[in-house]
C-alpha atoms as a PDB file:
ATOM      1  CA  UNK A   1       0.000   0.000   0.000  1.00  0.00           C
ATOM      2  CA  UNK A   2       1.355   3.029  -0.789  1.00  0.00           C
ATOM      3  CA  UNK A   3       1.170   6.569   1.150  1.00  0.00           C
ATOM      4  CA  UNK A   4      -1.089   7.928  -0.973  1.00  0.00           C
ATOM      5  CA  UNK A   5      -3.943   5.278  -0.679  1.00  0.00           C
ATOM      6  CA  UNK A   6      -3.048   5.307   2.660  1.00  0.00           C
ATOM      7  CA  UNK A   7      -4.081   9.037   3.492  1.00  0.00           C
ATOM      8  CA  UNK A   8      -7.081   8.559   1.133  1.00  0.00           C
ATOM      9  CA  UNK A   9      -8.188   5.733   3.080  1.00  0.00           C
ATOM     10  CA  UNK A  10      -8.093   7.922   6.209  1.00  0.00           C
ATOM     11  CA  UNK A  11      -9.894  10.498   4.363  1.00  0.00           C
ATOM     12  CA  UNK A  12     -12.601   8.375   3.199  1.00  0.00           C
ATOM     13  CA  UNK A  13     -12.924   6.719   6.913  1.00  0.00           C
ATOM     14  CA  UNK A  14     -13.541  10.238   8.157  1.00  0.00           C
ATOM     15  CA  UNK A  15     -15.956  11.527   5.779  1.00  0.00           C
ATOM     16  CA  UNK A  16     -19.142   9.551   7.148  1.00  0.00           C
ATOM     17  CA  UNK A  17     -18.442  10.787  10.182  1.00  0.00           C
ATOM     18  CA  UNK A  18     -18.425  14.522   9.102  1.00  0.00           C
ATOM     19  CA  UNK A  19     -21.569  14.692   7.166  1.00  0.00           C
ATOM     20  CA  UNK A  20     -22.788  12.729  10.617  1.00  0.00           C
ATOM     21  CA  UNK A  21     -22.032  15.464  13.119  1.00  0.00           C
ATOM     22  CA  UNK A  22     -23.097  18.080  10.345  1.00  0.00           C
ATOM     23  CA  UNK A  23     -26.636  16.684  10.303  1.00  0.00           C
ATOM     24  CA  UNK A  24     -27.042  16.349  14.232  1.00  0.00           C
ATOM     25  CA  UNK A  25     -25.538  20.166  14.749  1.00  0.00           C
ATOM     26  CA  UNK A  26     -28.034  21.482  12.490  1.00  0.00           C
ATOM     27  CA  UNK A  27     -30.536  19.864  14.866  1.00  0.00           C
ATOM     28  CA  UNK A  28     -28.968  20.792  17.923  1.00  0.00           C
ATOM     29  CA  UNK A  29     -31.190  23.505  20.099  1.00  0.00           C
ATOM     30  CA  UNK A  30     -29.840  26.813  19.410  1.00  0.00           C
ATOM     31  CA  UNK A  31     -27.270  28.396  21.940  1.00  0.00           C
ATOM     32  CA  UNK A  32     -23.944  27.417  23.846  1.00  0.00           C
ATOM     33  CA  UNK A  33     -23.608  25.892  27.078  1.00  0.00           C
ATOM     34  CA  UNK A  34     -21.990  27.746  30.043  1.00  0.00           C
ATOM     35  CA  UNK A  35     -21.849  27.350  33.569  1.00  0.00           C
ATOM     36  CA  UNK A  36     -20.541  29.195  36.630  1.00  0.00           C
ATOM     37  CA  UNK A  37     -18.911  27.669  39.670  1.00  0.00           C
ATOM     38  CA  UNK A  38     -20.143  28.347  43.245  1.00  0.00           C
ATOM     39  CA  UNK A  39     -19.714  27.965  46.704  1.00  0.00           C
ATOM     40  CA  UNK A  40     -22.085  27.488  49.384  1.00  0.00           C
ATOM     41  CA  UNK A  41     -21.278  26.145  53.170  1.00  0.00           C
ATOM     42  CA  UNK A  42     -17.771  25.154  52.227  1.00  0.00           C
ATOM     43  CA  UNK A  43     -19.678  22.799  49.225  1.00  0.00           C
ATOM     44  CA  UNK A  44     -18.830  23.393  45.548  1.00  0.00           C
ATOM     45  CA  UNK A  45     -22.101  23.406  42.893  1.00  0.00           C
ATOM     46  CA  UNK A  46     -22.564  24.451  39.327  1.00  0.00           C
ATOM     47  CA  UNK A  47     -25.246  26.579  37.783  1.00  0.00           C
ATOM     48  CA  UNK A  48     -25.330  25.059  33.584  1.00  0.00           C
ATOM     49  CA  UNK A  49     -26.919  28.285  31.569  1.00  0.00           C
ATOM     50  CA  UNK A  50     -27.530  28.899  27.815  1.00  0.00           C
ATOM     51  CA  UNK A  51     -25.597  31.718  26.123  1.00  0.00           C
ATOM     52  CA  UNK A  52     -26.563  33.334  22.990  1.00  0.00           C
ATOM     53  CA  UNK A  53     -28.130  36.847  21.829  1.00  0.00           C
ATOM     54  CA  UNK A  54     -31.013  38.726  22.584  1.00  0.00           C
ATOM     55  CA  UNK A  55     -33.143  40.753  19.805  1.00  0.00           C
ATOM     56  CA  UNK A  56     -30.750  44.001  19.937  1.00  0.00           C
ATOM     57  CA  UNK A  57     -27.830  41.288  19.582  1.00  0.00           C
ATOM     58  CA  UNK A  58     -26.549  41.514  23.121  1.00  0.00           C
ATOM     59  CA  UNK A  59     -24.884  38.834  24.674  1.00  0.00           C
ATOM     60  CA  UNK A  60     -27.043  37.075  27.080  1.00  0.00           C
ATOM     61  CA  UNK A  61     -27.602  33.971  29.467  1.00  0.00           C
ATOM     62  CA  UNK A  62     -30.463  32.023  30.545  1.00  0.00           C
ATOM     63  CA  UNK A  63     -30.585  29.692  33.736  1.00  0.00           C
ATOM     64  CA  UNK A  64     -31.774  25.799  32.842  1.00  0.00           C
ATOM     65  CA  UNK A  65     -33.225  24.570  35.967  1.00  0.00           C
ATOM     66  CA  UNK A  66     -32.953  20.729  37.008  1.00  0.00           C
ATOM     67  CA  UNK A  67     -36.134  20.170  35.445  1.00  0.00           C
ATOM     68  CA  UNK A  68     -34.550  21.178  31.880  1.00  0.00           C
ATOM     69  CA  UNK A  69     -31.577  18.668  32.503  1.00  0.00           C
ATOM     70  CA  UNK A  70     -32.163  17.165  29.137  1.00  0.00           C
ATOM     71  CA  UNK A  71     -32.163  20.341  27.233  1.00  0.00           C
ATOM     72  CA  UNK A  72     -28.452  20.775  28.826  1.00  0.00           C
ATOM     73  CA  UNK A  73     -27.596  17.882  28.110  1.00  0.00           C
ATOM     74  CA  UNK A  74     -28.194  18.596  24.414  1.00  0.00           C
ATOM     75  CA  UNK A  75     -26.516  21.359  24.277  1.00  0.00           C
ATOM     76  CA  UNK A  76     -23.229  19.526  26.182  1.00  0.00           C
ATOM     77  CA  UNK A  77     -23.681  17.100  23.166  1.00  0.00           C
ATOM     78  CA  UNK A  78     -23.321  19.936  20.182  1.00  0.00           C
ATOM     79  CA  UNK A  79     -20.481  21.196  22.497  1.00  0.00           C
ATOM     80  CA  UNK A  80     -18.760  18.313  21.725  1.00  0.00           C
ATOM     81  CA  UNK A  81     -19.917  17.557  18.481  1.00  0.00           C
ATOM     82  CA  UNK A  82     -18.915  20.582  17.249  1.00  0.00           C
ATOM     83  CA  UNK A  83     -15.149  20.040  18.477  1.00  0.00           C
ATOM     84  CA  UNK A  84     -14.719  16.991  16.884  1.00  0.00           C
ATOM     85  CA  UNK A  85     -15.785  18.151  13.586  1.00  0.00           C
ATOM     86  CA  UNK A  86     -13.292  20.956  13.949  1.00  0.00           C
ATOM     87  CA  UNK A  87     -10.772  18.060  14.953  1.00  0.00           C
ATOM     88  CA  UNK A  88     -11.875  16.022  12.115  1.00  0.00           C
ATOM     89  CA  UNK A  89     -11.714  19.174   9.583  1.00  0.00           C
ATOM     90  CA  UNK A  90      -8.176  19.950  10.905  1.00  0.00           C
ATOM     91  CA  UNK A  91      -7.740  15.947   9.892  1.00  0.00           C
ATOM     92  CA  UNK A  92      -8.897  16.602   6.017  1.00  0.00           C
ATOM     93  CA  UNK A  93      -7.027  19.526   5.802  1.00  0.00           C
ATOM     94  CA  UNK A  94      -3.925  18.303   6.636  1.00  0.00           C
ATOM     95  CA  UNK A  95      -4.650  15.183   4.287  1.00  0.00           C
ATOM     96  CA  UNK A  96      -5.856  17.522   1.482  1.00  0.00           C
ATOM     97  CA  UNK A  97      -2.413  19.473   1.717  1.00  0.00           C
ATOM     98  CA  UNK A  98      -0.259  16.556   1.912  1.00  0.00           C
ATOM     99  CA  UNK A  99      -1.812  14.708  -0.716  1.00  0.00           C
ATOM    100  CA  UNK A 100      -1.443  17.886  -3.379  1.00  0.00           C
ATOM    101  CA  UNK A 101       2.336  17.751  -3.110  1.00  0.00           C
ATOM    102  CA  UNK A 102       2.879  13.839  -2.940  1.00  0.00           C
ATOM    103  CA  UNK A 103       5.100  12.558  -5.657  1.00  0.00           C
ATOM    104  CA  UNK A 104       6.456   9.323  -6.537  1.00  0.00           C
ATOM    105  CA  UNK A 105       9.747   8.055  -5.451  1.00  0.00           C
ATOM    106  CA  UNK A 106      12.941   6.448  -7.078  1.00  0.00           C
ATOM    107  CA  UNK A 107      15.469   4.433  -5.338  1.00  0.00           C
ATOM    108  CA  UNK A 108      18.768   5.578  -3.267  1.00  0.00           C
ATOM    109  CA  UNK A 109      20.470   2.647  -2.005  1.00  0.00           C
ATOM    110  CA  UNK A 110      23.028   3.008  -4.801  1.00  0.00           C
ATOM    111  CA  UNK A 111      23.636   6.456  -3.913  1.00  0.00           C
ATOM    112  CA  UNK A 112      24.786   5.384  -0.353  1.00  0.00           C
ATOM    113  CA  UNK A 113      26.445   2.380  -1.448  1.00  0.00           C
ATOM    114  CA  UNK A 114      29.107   4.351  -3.290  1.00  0.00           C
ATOM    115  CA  UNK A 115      31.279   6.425  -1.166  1.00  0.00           C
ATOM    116  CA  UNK A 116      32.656   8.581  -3.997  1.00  0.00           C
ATOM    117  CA  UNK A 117      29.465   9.697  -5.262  1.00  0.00           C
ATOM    118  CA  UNK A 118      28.497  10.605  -1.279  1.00  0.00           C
ATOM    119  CA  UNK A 119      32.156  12.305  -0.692  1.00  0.00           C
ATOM    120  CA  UNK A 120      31.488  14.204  -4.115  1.00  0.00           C
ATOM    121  CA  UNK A 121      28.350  15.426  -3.029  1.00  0.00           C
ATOM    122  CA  UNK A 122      29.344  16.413   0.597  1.00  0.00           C
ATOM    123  CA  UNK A 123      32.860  17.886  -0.270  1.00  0.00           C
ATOM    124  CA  UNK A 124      33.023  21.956  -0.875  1.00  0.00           C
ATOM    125  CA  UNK A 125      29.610  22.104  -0.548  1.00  0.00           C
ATOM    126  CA  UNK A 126      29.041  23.861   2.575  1.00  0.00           C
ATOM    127  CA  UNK A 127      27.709  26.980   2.826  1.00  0.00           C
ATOM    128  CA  UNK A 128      29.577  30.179   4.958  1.00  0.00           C
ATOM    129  CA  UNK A 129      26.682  30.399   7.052  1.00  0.00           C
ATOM    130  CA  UNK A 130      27.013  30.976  10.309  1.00  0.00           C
ATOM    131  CA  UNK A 131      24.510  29.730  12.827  1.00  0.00           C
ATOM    132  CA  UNK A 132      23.248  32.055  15.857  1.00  0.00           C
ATOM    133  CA  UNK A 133      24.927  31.400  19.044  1.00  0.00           C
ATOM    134  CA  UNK A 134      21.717  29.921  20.170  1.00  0.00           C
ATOM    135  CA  UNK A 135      20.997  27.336  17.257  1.00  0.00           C
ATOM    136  CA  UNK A 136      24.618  26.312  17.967  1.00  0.00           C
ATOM    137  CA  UNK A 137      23.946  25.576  21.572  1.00  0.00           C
ATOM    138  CA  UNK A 138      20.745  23.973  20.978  1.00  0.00           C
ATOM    139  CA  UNK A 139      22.610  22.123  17.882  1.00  0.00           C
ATOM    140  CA  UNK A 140      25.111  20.653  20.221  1.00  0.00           C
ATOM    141  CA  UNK A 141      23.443  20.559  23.951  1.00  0.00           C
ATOM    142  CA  UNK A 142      22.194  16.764  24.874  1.00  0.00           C
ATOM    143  CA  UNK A 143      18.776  15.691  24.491  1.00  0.00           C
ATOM    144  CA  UNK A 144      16.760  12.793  24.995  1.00  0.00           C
ATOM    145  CA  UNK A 145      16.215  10.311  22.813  1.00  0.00           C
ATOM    146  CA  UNK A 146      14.176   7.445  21.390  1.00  0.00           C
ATOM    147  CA  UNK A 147      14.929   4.143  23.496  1.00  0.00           C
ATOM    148  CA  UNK A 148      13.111   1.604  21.609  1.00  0.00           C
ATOM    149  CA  UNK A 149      15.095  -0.787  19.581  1.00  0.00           C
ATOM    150  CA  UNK A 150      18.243   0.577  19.934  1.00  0.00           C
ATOM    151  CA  UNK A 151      19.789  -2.733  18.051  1.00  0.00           C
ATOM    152  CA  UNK A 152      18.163  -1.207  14.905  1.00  0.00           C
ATOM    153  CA  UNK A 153      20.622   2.006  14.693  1.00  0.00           C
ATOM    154  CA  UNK A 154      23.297  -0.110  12.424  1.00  0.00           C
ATOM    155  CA  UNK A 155      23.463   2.619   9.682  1.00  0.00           C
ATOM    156  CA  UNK A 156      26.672   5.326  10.281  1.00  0.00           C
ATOM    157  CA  UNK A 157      26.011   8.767   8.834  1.00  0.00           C
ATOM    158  CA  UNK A 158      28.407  11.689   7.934  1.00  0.00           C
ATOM    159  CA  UNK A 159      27.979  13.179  11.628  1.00  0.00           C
ATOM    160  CA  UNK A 160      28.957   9.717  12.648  1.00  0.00           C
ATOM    161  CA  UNK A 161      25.381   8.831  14.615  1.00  0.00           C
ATOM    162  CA  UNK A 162      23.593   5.661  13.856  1.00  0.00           C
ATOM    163  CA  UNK A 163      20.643   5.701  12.392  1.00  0.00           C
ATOM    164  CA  UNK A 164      17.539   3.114  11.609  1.00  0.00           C
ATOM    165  CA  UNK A 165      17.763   3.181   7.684  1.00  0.00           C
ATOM    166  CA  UNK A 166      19.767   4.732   4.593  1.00  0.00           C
ATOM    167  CA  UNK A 167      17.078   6.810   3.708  1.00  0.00           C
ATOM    168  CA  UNK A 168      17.846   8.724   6.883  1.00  0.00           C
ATOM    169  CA  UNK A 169      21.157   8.591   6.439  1.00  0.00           C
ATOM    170  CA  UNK A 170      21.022  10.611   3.258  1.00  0.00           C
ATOM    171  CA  UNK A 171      18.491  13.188   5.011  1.00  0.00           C
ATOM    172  CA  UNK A 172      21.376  13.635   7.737  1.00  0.00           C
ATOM    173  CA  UNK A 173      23.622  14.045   4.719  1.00  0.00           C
ATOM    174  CA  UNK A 174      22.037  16.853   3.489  1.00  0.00           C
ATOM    175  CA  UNK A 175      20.783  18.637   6.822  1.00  0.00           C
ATOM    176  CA  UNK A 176      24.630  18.202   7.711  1.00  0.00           C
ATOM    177  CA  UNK A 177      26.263  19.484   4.328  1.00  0.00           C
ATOM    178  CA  UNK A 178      23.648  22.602   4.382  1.00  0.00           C
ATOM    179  CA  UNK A 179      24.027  23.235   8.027  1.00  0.00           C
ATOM    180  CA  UNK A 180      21.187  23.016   9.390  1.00  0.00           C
ATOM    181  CA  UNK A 181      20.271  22.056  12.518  1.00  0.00           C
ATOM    182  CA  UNK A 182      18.855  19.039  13.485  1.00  0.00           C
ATOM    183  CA  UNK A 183      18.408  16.035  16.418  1.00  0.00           C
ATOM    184  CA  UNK A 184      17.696  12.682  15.379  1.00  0.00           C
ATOM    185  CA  UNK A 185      14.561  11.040  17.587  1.00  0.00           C
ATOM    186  CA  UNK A 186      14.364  13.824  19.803  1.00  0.00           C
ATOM    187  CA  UNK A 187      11.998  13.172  22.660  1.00  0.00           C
ATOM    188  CA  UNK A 188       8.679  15.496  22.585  1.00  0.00           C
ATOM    189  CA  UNK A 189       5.941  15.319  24.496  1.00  0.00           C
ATOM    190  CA  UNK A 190       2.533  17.110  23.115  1.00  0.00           C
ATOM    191  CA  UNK A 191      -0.930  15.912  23.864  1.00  0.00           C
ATOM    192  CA  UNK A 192      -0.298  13.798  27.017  1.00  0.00           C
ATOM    193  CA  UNK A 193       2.052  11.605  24.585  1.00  0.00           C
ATOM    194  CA  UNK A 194       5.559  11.030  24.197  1.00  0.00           C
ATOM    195  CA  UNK A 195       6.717  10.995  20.654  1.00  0.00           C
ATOM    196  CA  UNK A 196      10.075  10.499  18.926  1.00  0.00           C
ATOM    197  CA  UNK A 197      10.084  12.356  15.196  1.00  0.00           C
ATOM    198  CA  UNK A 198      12.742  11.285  13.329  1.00  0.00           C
ATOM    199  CA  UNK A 199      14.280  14.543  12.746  1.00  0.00           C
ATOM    200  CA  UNK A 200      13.960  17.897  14.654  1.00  0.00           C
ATOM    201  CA  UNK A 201      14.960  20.676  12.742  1.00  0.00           C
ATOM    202  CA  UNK A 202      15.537  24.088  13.315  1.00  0.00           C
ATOM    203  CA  UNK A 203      15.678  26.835  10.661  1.00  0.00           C
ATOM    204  CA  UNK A 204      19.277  28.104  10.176  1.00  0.00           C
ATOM    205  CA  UNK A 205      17.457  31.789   9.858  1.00  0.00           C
ATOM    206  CA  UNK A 206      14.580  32.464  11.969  1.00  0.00           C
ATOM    207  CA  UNK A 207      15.239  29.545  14.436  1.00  0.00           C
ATOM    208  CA  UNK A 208      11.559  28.109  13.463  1.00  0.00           C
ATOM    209  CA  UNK A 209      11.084  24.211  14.562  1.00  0.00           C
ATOM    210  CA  UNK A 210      10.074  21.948  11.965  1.00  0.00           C
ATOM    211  CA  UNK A 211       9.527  17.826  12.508  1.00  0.00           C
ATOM    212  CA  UNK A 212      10.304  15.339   9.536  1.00  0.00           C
ATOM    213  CA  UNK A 213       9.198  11.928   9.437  1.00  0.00           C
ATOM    214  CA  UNK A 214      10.584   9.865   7.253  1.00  0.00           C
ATOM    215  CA  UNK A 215       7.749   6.851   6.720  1.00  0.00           C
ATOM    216  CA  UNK A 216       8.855   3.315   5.520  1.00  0.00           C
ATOM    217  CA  UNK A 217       7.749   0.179   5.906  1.00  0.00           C
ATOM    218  CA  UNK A 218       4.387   1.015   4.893  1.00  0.00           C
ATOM    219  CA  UNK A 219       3.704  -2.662   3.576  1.00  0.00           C
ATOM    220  CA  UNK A 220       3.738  -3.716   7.550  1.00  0.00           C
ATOM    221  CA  UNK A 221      -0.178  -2.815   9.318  1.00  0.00           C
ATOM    222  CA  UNK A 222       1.645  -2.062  12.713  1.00  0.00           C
ATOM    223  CA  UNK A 223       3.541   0.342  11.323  1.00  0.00           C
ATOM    224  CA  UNK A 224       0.772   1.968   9.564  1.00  0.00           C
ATOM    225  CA  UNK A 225      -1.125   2.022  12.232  1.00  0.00           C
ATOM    226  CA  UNK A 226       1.527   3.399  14.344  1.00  0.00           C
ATOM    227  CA  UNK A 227       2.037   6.414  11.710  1.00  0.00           C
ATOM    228  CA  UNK A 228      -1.565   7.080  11.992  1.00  0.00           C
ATOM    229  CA  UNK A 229      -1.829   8.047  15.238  1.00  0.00           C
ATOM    230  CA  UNK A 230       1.429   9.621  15.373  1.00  0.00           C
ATOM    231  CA  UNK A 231      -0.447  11.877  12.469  1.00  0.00           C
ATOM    232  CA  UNK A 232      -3.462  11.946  14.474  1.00  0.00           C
ATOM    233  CA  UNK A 233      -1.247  13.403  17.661  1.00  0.00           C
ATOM    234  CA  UNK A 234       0.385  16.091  15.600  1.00  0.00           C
ATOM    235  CA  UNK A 235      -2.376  17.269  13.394  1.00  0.00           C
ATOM    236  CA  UNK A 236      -4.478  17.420  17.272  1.00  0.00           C
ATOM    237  CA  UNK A 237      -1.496  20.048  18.287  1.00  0.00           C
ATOM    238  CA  UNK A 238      -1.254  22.005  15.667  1.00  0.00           C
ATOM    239  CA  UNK A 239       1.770  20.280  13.890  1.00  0.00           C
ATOM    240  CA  UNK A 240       0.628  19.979  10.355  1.00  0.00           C
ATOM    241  CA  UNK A 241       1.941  18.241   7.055  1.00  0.00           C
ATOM    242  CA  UNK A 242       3.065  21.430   4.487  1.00  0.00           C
ATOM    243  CA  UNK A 243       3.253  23.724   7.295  1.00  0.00           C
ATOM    244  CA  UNK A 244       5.706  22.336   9.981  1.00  0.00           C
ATOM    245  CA  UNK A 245       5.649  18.801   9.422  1.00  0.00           C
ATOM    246  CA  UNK A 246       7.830  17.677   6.700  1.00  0.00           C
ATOM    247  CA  UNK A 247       6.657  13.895   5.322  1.00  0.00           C
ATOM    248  CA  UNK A 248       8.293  11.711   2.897  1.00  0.00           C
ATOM    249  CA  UNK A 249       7.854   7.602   2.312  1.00  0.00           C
ATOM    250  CA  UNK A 250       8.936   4.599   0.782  1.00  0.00           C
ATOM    251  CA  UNK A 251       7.669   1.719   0.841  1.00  0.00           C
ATOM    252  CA  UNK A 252       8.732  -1.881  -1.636  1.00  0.00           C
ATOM    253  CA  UNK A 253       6.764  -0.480  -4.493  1.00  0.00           C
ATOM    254  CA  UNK A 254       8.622   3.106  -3.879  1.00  0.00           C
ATOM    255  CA  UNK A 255      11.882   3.307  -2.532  1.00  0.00           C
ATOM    256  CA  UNK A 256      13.238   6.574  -1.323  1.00  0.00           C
ATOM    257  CA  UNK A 257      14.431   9.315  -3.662  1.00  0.00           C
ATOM    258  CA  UNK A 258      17.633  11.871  -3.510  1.00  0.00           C
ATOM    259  CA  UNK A 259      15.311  14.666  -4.895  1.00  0.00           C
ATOM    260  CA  UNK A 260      12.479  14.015  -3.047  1.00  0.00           C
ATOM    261  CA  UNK A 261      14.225  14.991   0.011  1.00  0.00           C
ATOM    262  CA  UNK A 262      16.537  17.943  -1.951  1.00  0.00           C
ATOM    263  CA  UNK A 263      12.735  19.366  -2.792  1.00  0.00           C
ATOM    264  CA  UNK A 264      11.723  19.201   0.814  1.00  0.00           C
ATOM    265  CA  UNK A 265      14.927  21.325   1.889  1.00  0.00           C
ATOM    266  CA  UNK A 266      14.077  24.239  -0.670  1.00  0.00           C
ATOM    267  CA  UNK A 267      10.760  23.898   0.388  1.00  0.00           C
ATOM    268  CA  UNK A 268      11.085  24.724   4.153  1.00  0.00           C
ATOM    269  CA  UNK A 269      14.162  26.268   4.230  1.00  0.00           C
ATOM    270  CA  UNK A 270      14.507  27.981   1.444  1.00  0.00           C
ATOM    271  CA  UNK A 271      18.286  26.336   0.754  1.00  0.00           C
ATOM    272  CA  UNK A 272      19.762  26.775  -2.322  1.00  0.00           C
ATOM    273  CA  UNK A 273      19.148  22.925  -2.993  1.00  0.00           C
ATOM    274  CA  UNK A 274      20.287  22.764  -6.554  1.00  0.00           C
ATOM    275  CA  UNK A 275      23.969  22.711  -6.000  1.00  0.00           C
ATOM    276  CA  UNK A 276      23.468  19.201  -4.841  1.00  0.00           C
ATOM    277  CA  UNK A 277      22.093  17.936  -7.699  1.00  0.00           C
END
């Protein structure tokens, strides 16, 4: 399965739910629930009220006693109804971006099986930029990292750390030849979760964070499944594919490409890319 019937498999999945929530909000009772918090006797108690507008379009609130408890209840329902749709619209846009820009991929391994075309493409080709004092210290201070299956770091890069796979390899290649920034499954922790992107990237410039995730193995489910939520986790906190999350794939059907990740640099960081080619 490739990445692209992947993400329009997710797409499709979340479309019935959509149109769903669309239908019950334009039933939902009119108005948004609100409460206030009080104290009485050393006892905490809640008063749930209806906000909305009056005729003269003044903001206004209306008590719901215990005998309306359904009619709040309603209105707790399009409360959260109308969250997840804008959860699950954040979702399509995200998949609607990323799918415009998808491309198809060639293969690399022949690149980084032959040293002399690597050393030929690394040597005189770094720029005179200098780095901030502060992208330097973040650049070389210690950071956690991703402890699971540290047996499968066998592949040694140009900044001599081990990494999972040669695709990555050649990303480090080029983050390291262009200076820029980078740590390699840096620990971060958004949404209650602990995630490990593959790359965390700093713009040599402003200093602006970016995340790349380099997905293979897309022909295993657990890994698919794995990438999904990781997507699901980022898109939820505002980490977004075309706008700080970089993606690229491969799976047996589409190995990784050289360009592919060239394209991504210009893209983001506005590198002057071509001298690599």
């Amino acid at each position: 399965m490739t990445l692209r019937k992947l993400m329009e498999d997710v797409k499709q999945s979340l479309l019935p739910e959509k149109r769903k929530l669309e239908a019950q909000l334009r039933d939902a009772p009119i108005g948004t629930l609100v409460y206030s918090k009080n104290k009485s006797k050393g006892k905490t108690y809640y008063k749930w009220y209806v906000a909305g507008l009056d005729k003269g379009g003044n903001k206004k609130r209306i008590y719901i006693s215990r005998q309306n408890r359904n009619y709040a209840r309603e209105l707790a329902r399009k409360r959260l109804r109308k969250k997840r749709l804008n959860d699950i619209n954040a979702q399509l846009k995200a998949i609607d971006s990323f799918l415009s820009k998808y491309r198809e991929n060639s293969d690399i391994n022949a690149l980084l099986d032959a040293p002399l075309l690597e050393n030929l493409l690394t040597e005189e080709q770094t720029p005179s930029r200098e780095l901030s004092e502060e992208l330097k210290k973040w650049a070389s201070e210690d950071y956690e990292t991703n402890p699971k299956h540290p047996e499968h770091k066998i592949i040694q890069t140009v900044d001599k750390i081990l990494v999972r796979s040669k695709s990555e390899a050649l990303i480090v290649m080029l983050l390291s030849t262009l200076r820029i920034p980078y740590r390699y499954e840096c620990k971060l922790t958004i949404g209650g979760y602990d995630l490990y992107p593959d790359f965390t990237i700093r713009h040599p410039l402003t200093g602006k964070t970016y995340y790349w995730e380099h997905v293979g193995r897309l022909d295993e489910e657990d890994y698919r499944l794995d990438f999904l939520f990781k997507i699901r986790v980022y898109v939820n906190n505002g980490i977004l594919p075309d706008h700080n999350l970089i993606l690229t794939y491969e799976s047996d059907g589409h190995p990784f490409d050289i360009t592919i990740a060239q394209d991504k640099i210009r893209e983001f960081f506005s590198m002057e890319a071509a001298d690599l080619y």
